[in-house]
C-alpha atoms as a PDB file:
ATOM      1  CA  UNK A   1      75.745 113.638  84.372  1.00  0.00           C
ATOM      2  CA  UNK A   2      73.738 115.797  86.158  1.00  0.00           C
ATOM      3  CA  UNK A   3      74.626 117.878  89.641  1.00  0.00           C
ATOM      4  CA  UNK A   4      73.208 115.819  92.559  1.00  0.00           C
ATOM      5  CA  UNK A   5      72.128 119.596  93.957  1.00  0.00           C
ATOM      6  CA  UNK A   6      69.717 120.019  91.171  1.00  0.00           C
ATOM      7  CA  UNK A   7      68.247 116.832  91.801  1.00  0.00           C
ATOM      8  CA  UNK A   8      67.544 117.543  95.357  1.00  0.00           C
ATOM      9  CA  UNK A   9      65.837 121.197  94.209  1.00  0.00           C
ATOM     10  CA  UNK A  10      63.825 119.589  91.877  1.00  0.00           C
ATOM     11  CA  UNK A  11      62.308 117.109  94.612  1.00  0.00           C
ATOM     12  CA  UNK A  12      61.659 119.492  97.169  1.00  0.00           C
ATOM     13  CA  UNK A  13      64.785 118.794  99.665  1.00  0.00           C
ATOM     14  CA  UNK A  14      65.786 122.100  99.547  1.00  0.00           C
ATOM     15  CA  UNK A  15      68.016 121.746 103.158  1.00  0.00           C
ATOM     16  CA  UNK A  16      70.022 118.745 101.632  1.00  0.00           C
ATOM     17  CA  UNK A  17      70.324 121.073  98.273  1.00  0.00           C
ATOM     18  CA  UNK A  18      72.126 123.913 100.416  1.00  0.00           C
ATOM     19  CA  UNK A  19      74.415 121.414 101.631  1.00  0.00           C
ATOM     20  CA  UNK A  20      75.355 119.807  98.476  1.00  0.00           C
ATOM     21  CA  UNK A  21      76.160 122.941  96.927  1.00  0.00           C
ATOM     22  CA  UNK A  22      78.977 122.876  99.433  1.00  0.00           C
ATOM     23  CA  UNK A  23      79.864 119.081  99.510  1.00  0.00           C
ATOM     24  CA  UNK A  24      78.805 116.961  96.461  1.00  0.00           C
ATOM     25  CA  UNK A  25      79.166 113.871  98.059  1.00  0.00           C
ATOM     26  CA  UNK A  26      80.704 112.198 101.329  1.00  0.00           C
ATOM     27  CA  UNK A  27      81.701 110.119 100.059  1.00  0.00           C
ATOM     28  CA  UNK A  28      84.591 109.907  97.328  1.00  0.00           C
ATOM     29  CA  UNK A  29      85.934 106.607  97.699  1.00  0.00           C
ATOM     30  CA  UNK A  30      85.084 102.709  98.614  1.00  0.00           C
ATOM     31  CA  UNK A  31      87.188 100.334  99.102  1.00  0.00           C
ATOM     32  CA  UNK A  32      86.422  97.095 100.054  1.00  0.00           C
ATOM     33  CA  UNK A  33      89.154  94.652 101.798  1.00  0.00           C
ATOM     34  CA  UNK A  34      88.850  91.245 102.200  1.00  0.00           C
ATOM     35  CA  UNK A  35      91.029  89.726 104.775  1.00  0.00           C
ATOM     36  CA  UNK A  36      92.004  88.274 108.163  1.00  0.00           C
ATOM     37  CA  UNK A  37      94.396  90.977 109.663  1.00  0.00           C
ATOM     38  CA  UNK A  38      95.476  94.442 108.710  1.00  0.00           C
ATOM     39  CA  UNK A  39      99.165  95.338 109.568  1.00  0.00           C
ATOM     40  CA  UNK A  40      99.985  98.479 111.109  1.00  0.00           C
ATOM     41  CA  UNK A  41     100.195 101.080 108.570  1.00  0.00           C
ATOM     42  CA  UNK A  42      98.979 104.983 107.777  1.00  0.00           C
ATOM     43  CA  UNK A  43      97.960 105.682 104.491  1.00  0.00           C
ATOM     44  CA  UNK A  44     100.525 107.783 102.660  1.00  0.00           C
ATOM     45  CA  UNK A  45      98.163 108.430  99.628  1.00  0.00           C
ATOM     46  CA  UNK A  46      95.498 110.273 102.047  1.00  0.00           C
ATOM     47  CA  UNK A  47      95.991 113.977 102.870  1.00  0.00           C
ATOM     48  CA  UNK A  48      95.899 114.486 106.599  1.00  0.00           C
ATOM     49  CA  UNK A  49      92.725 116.469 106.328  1.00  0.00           C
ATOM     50  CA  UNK A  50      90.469 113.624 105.041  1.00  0.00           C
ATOM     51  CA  UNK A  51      88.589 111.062 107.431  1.00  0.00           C
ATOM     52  CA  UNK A  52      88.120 107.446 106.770  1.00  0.00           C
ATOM     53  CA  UNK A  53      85.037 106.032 108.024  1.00  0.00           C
ATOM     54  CA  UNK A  54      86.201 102.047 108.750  1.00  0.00           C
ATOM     55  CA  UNK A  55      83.530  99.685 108.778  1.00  0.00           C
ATOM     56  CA  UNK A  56      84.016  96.090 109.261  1.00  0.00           C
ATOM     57  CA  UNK A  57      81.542  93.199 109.263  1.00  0.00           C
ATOM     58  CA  UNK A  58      81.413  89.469 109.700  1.00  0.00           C
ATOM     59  CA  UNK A  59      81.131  86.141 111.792  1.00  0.00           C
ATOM     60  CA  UNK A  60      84.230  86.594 113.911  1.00  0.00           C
ATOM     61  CA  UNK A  61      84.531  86.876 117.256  1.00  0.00           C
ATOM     62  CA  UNK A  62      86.306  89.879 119.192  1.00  0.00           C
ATOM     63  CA  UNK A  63      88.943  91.644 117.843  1.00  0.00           C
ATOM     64  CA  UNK A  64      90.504  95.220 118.905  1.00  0.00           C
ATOM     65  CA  UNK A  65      91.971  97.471 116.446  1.00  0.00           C
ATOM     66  CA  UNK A  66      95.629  99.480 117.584  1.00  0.00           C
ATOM     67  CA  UNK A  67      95.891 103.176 116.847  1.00  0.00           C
ATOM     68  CA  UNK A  68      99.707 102.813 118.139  1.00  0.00           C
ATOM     69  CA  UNK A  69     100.867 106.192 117.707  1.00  0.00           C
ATOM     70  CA  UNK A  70      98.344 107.660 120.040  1.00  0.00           C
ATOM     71  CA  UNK A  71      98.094 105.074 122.026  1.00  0.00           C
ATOM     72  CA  UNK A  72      94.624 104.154 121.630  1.00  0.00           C
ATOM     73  CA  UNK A  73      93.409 100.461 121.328  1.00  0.00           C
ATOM     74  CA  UNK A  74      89.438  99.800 120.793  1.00  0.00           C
ATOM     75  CA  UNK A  75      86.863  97.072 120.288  1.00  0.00           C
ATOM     76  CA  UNK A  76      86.618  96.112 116.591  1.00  0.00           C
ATOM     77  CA  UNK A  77      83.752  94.095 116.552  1.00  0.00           C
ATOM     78  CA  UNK A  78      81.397  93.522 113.295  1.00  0.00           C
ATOM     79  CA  UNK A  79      79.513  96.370 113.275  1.00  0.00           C
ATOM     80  CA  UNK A  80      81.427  99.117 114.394  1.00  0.00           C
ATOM     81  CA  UNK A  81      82.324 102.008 112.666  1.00  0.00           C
ATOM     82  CA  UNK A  82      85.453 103.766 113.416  1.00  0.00           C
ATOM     83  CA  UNK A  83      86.418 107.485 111.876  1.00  0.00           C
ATOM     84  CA  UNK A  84      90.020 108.827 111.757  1.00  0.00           C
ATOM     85  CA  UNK A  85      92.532 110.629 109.534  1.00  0.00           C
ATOM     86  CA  UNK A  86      94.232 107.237 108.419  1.00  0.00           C
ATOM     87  CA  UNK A  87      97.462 109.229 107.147  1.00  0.00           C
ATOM     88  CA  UNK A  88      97.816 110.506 110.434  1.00  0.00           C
ATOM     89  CA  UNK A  89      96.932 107.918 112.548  1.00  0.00           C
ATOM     90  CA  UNK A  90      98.190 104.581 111.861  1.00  0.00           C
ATOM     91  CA  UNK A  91      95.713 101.449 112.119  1.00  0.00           C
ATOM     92  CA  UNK A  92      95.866  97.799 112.381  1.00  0.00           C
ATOM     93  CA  UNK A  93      93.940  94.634 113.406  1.00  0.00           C
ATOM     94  CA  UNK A  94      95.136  91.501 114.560  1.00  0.00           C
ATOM     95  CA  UNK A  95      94.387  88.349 112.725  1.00  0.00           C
ATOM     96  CA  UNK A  96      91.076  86.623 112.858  1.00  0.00           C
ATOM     97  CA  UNK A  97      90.586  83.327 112.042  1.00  0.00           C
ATOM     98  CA  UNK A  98      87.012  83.755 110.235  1.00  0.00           C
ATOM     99  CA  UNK A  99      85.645  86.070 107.497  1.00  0.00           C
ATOM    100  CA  UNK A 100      85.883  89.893 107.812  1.00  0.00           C
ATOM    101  CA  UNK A 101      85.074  92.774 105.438  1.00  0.00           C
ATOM    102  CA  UNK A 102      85.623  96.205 105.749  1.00  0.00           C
ATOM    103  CA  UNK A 103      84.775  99.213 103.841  1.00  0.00           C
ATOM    104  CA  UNK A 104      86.840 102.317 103.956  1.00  0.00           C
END
């Protein structure tokens, strides 16, 4: 398997080949879910220093997702996008009564 890097220097995108020297990917893992609520929780398996980018999508309606130890609740809408360090903060969404996805 080839370095990503080299591909990039070999079709001239030499400013996204300095970067992936440095960062092979952003991405290392997907994980799909496929449910109507998330409990509370952190994620013990994460080290604090890695960010989750949550994305959900579907036909339900609104639904707000609880960052309860700081506090913080937000719109969770399809669509939106939410970053955080998951073992750190903990996360959670309600129930919805229609299909939801999200990628992590």
């Amino acid at each position: 398997m080839s370095k990503l890097h080299v591909k990039t220097d070999n079709n001239q995108f030499k400013d996204m080949a300095n970067c992936l020297r440095q960062w092979a990917s952003s991405f290392t893992v997907l994980t799909v879910m496929c449910n109507h609520c998330s409990p509370w929780h952190r994620d013990s398996q994460c080290f604090a220093q890695w960010f989750d980018i949550i994305t959900s999508v579907g036909d339900y309606g609104p639904v707000r997702m609880k960052l309860a130890n700081i506090r913080i609740e937000i719109a969770y809408n399809s669509g939106i996008m939410i970053g955080t360090s998951s073992r750190i903060v903990g996360h959670g969404v309600d129930r919805v009564n229609s299909n939801r996805v999200s990628w992590v």
